[in-house]
PDB file of N, CA and C in Angstrom:
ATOM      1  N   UNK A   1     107.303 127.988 119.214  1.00  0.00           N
ATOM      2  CA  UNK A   1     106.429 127.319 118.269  1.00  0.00           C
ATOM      3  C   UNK A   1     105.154 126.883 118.991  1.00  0.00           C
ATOM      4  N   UNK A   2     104.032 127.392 118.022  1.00  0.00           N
ATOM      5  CA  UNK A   2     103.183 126.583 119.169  1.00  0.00           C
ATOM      6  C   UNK A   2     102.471 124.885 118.965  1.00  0.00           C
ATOM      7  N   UNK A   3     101.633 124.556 119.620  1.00  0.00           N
ATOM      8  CA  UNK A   3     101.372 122.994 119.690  1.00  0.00           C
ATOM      9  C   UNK A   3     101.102 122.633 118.289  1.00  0.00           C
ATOM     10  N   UNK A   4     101.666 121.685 117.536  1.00  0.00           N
ATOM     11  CA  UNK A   4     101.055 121.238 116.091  1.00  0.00           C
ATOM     12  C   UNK A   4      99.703 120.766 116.133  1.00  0.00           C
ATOM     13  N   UNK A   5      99.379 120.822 114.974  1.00  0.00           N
ATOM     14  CA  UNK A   5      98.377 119.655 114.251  1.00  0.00           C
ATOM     15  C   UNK A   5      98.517 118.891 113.725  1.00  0.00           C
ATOM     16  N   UNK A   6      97.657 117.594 114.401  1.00  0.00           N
ATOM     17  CA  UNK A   6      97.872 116.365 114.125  1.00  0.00           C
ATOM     18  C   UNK A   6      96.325 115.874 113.064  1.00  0.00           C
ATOM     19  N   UNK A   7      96.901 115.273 111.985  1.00  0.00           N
ATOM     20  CA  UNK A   7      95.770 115.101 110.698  1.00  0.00           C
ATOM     21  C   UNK A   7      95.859 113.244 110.950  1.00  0.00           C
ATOM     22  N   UNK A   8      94.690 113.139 110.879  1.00  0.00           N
ATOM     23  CA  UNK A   8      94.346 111.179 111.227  1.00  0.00           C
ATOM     24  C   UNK A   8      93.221 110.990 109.963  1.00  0.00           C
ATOM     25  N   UNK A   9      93.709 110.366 109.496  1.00  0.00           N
ATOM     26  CA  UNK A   9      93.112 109.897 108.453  1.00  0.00           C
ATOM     27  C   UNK A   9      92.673 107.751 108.537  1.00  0.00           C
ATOM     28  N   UNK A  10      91.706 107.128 108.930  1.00  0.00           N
ATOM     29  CA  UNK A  10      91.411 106.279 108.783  1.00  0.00           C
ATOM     30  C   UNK A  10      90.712 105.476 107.842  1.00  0.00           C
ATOM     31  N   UNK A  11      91.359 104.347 107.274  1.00  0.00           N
ATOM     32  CA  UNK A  11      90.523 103.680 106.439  1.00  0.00           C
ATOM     33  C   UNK A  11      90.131 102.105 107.149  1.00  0.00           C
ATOM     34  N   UNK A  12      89.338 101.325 106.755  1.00  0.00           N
ATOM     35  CA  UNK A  12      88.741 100.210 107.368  1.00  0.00           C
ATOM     36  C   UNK A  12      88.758  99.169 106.224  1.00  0.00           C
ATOM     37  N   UNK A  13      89.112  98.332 106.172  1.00  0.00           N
ATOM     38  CA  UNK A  13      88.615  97.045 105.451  1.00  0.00           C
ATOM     39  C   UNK A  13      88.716  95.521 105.782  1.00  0.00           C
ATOM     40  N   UNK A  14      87.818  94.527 105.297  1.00  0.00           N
ATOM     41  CA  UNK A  14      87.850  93.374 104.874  1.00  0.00           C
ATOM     42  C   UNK A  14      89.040  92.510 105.350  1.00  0.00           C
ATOM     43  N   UNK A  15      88.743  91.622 106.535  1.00  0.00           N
ATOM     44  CA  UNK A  15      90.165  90.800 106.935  1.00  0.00           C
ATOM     45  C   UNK A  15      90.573  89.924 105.577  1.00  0.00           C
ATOM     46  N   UNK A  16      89.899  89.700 104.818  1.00  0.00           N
ATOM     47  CA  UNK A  16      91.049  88.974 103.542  1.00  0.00           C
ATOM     48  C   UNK A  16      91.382  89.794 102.392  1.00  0.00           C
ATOM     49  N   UNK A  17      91.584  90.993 103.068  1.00  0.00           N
ATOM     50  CA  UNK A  17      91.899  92.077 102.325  1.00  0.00           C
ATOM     51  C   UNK A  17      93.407  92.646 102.710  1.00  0.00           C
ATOM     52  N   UNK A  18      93.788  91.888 104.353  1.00  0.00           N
ATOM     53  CA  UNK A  18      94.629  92.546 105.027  1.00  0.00           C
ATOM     54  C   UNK A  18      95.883  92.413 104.563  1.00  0.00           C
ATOM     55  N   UNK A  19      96.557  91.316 103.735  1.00  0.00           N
ATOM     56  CA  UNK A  19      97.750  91.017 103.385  1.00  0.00           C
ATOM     57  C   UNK A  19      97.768  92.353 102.304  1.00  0.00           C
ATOM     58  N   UNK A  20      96.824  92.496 101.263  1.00  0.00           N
ATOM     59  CA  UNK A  20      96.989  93.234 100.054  1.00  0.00           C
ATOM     60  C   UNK A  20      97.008  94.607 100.430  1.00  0.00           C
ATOM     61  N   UNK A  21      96.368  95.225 101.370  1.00  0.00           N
ATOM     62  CA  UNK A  21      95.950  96.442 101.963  1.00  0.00           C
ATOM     63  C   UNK A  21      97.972  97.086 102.705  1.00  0.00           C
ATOM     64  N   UNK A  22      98.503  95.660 103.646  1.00  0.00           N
ATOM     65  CA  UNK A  22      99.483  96.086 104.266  1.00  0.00           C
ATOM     66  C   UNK A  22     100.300  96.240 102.975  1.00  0.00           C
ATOM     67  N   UNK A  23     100.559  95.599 102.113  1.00  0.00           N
ATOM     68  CA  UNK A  23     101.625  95.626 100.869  1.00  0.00           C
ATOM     69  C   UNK A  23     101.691  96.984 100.093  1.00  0.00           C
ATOM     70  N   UNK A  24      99.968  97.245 100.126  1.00  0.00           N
ATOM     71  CA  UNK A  24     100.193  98.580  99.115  1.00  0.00           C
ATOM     72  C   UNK A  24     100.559  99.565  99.957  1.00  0.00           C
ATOM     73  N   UNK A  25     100.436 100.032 101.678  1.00  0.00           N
ATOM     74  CA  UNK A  25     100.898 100.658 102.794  1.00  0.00           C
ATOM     75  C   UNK A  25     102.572 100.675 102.344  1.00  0.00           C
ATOM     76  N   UNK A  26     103.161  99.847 102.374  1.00  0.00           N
ATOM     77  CA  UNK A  26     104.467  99.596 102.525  1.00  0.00           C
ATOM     78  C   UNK A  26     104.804 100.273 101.049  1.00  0.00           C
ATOM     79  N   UNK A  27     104.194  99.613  99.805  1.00  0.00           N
ATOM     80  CA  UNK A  27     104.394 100.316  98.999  1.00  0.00           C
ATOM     81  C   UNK A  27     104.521 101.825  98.692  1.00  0.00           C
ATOM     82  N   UNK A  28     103.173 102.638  99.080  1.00  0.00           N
ATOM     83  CA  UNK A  28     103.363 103.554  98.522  1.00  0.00           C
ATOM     84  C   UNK A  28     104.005 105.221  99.189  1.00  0.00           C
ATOM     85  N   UNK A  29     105.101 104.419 100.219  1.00  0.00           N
ATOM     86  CA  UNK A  29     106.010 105.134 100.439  1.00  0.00           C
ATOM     87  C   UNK A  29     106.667 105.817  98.884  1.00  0.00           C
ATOM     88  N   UNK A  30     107.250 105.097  98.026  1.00  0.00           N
ATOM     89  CA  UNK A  30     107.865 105.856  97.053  1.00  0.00           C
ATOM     90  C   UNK A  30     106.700 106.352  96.278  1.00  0.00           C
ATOM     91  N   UNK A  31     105.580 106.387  96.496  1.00  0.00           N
ATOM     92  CA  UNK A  31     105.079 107.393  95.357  1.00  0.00           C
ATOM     93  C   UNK A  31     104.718 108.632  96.109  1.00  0.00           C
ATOM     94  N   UNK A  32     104.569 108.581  97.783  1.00  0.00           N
ATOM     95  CA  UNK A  32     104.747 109.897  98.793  1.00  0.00           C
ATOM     96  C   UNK A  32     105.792 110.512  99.380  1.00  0.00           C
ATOM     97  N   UNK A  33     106.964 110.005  99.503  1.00  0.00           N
ATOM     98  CA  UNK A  33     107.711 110.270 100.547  1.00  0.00           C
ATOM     99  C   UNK A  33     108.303 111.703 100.311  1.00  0.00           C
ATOM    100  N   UNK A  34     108.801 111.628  98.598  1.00  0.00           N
ATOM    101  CA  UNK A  34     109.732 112.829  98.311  1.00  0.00           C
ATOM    102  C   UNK A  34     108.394 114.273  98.341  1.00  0.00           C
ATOM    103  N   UNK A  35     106.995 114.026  97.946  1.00  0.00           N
ATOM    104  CA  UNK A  35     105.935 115.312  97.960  1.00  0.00           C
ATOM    105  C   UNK A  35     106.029 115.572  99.319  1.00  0.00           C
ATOM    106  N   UNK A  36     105.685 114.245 100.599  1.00  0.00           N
ATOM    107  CA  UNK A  36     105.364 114.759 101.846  1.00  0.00           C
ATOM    108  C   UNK A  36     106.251 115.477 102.240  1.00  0.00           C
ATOM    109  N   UNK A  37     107.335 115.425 102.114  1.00  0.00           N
ATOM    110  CA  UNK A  37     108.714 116.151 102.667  1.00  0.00           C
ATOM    111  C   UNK A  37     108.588 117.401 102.343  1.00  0.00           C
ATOM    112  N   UNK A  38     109.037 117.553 101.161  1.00  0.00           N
ATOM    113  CA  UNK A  38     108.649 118.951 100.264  1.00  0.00           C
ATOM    114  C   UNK A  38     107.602 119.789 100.922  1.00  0.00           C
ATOM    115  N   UNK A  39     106.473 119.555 101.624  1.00  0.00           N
ATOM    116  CA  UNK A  39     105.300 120.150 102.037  1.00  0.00           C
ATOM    117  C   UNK A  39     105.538 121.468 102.864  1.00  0.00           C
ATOM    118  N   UNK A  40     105.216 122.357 102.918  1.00  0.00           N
ATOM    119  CA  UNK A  40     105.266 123.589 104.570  1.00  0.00           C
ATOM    120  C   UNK A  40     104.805 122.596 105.487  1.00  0.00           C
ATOM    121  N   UNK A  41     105.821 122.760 105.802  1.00  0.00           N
ATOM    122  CA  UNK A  41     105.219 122.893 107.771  1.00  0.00           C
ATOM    123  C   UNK A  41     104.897 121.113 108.026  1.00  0.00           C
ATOM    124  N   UNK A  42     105.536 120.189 107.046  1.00  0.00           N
ATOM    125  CA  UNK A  42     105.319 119.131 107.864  1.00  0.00           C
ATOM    126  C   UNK A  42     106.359 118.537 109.238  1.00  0.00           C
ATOM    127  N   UNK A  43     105.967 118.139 110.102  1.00  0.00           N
ATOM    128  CA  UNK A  43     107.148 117.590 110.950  1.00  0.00           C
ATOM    129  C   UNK A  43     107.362 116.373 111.424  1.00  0.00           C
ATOM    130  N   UNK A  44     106.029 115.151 110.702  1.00  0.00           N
ATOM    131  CA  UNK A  44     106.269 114.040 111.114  1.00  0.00           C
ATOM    132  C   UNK A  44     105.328 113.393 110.221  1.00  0.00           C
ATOM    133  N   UNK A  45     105.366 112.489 109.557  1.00  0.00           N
ATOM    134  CA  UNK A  45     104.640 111.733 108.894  1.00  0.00           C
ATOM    135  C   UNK A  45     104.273 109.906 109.377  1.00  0.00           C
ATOM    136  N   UNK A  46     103.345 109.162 109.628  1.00  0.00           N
ATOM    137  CA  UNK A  46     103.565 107.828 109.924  1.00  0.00           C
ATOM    138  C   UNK A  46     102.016 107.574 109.427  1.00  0.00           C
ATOM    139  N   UNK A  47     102.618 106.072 108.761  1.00  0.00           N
ATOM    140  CA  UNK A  47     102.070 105.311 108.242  1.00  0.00           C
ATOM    141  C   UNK A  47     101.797 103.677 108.968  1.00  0.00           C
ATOM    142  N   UNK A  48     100.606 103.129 108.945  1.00  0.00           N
ATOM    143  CA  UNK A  48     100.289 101.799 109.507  1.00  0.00           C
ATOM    144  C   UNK A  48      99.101 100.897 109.329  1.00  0.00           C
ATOM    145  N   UNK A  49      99.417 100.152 110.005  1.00  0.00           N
ATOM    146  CA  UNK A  49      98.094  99.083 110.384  1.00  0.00           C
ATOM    147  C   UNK A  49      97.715  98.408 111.642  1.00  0.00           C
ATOM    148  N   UNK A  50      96.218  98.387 111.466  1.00  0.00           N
ATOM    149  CA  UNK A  50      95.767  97.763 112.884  1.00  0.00           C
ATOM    150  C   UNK A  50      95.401  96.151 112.074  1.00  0.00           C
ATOM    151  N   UNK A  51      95.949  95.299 112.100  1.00  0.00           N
ATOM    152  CA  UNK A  51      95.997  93.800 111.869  1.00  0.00           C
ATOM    153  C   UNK A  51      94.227  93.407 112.760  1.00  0.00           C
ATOM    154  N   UNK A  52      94.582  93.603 113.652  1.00  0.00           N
ATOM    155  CA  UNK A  52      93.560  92.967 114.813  1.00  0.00           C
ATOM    156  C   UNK A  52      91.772  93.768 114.536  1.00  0.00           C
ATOM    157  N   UNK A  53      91.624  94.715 113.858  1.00  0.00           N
ATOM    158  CA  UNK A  53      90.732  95.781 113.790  1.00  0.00           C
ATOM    159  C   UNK A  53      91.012  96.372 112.561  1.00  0.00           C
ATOM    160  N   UNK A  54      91.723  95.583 111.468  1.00  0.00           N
ATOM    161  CA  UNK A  54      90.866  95.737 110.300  1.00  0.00           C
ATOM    162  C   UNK A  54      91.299  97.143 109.806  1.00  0.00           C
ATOM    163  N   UNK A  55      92.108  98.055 110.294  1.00  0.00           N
ATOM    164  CA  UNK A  55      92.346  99.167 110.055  1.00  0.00           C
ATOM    165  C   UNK A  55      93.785  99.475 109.686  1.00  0.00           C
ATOM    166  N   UNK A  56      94.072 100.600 108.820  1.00  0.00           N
ATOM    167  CA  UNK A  56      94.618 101.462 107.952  1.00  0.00           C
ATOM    168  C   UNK A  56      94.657 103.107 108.520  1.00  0.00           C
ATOM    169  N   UNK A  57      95.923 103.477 108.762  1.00  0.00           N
ATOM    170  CA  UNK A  57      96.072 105.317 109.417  1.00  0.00           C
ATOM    171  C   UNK A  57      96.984 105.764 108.710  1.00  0.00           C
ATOM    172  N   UNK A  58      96.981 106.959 108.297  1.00  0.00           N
ATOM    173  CA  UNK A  58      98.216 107.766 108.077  1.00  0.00           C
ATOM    174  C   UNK A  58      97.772 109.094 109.079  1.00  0.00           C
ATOM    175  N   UNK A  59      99.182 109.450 109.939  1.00  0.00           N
ATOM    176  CA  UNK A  59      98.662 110.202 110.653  1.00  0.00           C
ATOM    177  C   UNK A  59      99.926 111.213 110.536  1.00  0.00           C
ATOM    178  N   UNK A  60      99.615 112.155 111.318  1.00  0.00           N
ATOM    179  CA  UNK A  60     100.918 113.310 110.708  1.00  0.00           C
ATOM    180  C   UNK A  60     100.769 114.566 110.959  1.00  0.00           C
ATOM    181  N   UNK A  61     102.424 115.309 111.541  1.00  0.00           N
ATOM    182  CA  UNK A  61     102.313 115.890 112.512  1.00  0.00           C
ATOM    183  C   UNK A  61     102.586 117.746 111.771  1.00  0.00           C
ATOM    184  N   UNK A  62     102.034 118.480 111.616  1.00  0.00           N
ATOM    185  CA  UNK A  62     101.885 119.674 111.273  1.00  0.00           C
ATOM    186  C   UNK A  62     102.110 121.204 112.286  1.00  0.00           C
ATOM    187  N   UNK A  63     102.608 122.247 111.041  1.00  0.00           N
ATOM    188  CA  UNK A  63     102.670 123.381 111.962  1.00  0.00           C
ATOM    189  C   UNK A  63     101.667 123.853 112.280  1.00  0.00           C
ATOM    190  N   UNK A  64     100.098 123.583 110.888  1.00  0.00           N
ATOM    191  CA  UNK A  64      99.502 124.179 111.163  1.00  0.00           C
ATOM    192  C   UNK A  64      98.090 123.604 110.968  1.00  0.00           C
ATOM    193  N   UNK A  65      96.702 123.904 110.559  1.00  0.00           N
ATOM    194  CA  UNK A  65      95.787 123.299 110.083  1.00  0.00           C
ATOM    195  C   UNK A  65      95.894 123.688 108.572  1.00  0.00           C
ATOM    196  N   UNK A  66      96.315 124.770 107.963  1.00  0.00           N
ATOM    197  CA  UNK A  66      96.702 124.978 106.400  1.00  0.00           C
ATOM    198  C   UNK A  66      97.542 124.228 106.255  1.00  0.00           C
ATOM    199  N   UNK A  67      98.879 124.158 106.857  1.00  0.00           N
ATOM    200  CA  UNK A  67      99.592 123.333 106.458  1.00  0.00           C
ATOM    201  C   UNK A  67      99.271 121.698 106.248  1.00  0.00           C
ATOM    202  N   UNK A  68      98.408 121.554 107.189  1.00  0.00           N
ATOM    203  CA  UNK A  68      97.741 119.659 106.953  1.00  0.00           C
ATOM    204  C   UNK A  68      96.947 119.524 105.786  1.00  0.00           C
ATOM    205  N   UNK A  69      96.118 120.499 105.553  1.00  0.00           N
ATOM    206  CA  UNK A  69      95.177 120.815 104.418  1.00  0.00           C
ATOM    207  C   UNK A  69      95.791 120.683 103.315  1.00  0.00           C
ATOM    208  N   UNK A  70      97.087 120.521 103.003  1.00  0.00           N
ATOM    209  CA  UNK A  70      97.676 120.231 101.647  1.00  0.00           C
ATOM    210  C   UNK A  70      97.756 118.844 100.723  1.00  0.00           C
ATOM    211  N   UNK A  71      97.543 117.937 102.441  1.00  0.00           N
ATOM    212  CA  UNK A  71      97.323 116.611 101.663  1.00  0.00           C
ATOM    213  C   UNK A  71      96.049 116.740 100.880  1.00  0.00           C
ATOM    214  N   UNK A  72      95.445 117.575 101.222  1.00  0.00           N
ATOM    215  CA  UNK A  72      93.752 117.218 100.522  1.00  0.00           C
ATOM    216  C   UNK A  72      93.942 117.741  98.778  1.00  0.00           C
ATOM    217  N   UNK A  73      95.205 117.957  98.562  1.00  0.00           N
ATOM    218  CA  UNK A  73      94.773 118.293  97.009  1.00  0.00           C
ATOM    219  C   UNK A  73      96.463 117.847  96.837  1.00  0.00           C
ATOM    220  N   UNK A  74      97.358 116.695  97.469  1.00  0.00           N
ATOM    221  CA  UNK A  74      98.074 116.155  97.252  1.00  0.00           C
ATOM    222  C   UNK A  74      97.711 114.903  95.903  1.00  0.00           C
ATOM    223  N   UNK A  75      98.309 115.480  94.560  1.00  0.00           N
ATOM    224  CA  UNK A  75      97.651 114.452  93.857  1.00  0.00           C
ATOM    225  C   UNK A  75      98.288 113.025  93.549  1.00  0.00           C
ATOM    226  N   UNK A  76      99.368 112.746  94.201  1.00  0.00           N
ATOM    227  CA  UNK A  76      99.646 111.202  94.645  1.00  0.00           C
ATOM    228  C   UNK A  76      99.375 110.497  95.280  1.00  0.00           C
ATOM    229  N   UNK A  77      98.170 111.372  96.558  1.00  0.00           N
ATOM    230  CA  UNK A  77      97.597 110.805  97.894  1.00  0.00           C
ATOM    231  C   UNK A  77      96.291 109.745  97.318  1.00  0.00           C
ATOM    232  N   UNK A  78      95.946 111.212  96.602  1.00  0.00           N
ATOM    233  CA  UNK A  78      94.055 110.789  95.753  1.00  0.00           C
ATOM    234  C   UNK A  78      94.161 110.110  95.164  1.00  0.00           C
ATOM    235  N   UNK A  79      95.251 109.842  94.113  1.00  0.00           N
ATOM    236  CA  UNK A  79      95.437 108.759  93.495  1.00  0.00           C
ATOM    237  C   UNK A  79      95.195 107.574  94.508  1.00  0.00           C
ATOM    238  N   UNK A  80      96.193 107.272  95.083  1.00  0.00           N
ATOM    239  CA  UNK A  80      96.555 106.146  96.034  1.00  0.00           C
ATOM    240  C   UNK A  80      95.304 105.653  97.133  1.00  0.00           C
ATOM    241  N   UNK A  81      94.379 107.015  97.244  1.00  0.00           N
ATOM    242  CA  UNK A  81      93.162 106.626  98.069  1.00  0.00           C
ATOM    243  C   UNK A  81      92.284 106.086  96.652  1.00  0.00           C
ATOM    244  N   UNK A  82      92.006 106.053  96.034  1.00  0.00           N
ATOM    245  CA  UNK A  82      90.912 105.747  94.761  1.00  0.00           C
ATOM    246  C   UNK A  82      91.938 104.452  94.809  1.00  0.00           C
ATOM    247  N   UNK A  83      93.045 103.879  94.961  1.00  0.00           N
ATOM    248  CA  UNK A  83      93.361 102.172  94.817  1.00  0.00           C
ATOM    249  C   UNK A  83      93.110 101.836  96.023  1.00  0.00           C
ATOM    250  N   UNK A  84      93.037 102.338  97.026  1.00  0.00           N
ATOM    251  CA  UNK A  84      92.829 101.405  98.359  1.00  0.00           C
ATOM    252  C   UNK A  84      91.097 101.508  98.526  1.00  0.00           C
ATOM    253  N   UNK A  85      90.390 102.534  97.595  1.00  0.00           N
ATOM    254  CA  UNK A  85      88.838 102.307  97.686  1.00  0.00           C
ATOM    255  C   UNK A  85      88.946 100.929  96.381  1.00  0.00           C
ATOM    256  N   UNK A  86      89.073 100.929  95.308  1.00  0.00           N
ATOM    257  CA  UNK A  86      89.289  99.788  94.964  1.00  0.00           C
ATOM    258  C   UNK A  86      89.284  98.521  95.011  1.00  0.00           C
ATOM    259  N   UNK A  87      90.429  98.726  96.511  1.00  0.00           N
ATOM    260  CA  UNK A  87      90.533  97.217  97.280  1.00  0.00           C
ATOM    261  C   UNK A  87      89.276  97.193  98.012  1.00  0.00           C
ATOM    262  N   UNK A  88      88.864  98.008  98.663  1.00  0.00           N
ATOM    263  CA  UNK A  88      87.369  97.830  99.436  1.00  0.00           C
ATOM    264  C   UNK A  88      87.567  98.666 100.591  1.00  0.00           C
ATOM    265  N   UNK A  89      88.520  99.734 100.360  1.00  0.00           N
ATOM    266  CA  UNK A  89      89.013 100.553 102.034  1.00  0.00           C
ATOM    267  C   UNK A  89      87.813 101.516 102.063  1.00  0.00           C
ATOM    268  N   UNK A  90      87.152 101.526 103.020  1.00  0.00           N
ATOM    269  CA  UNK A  90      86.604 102.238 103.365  1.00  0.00           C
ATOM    270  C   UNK A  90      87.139 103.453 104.295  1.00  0.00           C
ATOM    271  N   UNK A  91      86.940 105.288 103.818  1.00  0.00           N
ATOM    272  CA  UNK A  91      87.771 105.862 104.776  1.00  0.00           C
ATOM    273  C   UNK A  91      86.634 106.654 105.177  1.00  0.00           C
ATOM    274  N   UNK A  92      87.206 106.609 106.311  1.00  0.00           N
ATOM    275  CA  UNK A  92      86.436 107.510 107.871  1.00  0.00           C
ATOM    276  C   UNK A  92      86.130 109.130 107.001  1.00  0.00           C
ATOM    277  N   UNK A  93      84.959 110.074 107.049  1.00  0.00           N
ATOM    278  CA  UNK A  93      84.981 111.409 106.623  1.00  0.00           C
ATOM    279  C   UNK A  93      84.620 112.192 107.918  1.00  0.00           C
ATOM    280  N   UNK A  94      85.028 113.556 107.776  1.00  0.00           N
ATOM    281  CA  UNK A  94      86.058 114.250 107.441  1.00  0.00           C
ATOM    282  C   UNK A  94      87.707 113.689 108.178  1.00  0.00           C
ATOM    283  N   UNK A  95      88.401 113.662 107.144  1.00  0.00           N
ATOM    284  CA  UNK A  95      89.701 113.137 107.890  1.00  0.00           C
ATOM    285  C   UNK A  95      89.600 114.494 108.815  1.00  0.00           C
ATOM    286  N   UNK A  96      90.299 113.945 109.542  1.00  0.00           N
ATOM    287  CA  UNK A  96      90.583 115.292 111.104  1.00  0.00           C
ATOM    288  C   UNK A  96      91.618 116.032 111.092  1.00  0.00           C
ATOM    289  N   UNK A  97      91.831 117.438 111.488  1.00  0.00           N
ATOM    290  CA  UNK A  97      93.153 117.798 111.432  1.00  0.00           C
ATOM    291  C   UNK A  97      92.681 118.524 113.023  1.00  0.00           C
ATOM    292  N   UNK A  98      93.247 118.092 114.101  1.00  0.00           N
ATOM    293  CA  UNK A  98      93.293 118.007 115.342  1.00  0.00           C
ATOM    294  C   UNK A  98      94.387 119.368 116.098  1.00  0.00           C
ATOM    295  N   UNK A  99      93.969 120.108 117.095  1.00  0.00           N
ATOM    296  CA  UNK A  99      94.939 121.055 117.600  1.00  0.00           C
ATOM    297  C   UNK A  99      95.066 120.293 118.792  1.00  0.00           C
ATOM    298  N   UNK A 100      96.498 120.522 118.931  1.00  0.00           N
ATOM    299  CA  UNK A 100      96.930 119.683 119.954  1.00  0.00           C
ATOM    300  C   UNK A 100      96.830 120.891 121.529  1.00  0.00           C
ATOM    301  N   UNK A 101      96.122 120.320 122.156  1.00  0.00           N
ATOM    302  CA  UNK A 101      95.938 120.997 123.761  1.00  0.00           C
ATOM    303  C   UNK A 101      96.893 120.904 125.046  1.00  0.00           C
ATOM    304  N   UNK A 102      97.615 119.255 124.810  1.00  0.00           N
ATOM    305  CA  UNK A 102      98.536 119.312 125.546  1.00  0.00           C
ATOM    306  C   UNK A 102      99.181 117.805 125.112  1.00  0.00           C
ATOM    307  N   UNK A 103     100.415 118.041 125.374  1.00  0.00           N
ATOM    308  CA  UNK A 103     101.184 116.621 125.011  1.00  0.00           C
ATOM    309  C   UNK A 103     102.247 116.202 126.075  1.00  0.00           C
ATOM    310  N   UNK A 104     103.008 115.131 126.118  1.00  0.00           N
ATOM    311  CA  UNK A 104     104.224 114.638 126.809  1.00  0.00           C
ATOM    312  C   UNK A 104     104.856 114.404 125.859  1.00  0.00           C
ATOM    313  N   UNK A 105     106.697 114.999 126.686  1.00  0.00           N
ATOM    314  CA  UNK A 105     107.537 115.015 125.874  1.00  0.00           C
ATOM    315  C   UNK A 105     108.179 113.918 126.294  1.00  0.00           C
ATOM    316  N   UNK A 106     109.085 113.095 125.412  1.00  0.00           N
ATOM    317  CA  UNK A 106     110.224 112.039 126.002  1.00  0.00           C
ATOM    318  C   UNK A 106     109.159 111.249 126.911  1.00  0.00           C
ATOM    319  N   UNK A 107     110.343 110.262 127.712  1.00  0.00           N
ATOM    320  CA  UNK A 107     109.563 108.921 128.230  1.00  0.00           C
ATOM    321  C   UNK A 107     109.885 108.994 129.984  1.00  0.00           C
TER     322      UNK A 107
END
């Protein structure tokens, strides 16, 4: 197999935004979890927050760069990005879909 692609998607917002921003994170696992799975070629999905810096990632680990390209017309994602622009998230453009050059395995 060769090295995946890794897709980083960042959004930014408003520290009195941060309680509402982490809730809908946590939330909208059930309106993604069962599409992301379903996808070609996904092999890792993660979701978070930077508390300290105001920031929001979903990042996620692919066979391929087509295969990452599916979130972009994932229509539970777009949904879910049009409520976190809403809240005031600002997201980073072009999300990235990254070829990986070299990695470490295990610890």
């Amino acid at each position: 197999m060769k090295a995946p692609t890794i897709r980083i998607s960042i959004g930014k917002f408003d520290a009195d935004q941060a309680a509402i921003v982490e809730k809908k994170l946590h939330d909208s696992r059930t309106a993604l979890e069962s599409g992301i799975r379903a996808m070609r070629g996904n092999l890792a999905y993660y979701v978070g927050i930077d508390r300290a810096n105001n920031a929001m990632h979903n990042v996620s680990i692919w066979e391929s760069v087509a295969d990452a390209n599916q979130m972009a017309t994932f229509a539970p994602m777009l949904a879910l990005g049009a409520e976190f622009a809403t809240l005031g998230v600002r997201f980073e453009r072009p999300i990235l879909n990254c070829d990986t050059l070299w990695q470490l395995d295990g610890a």
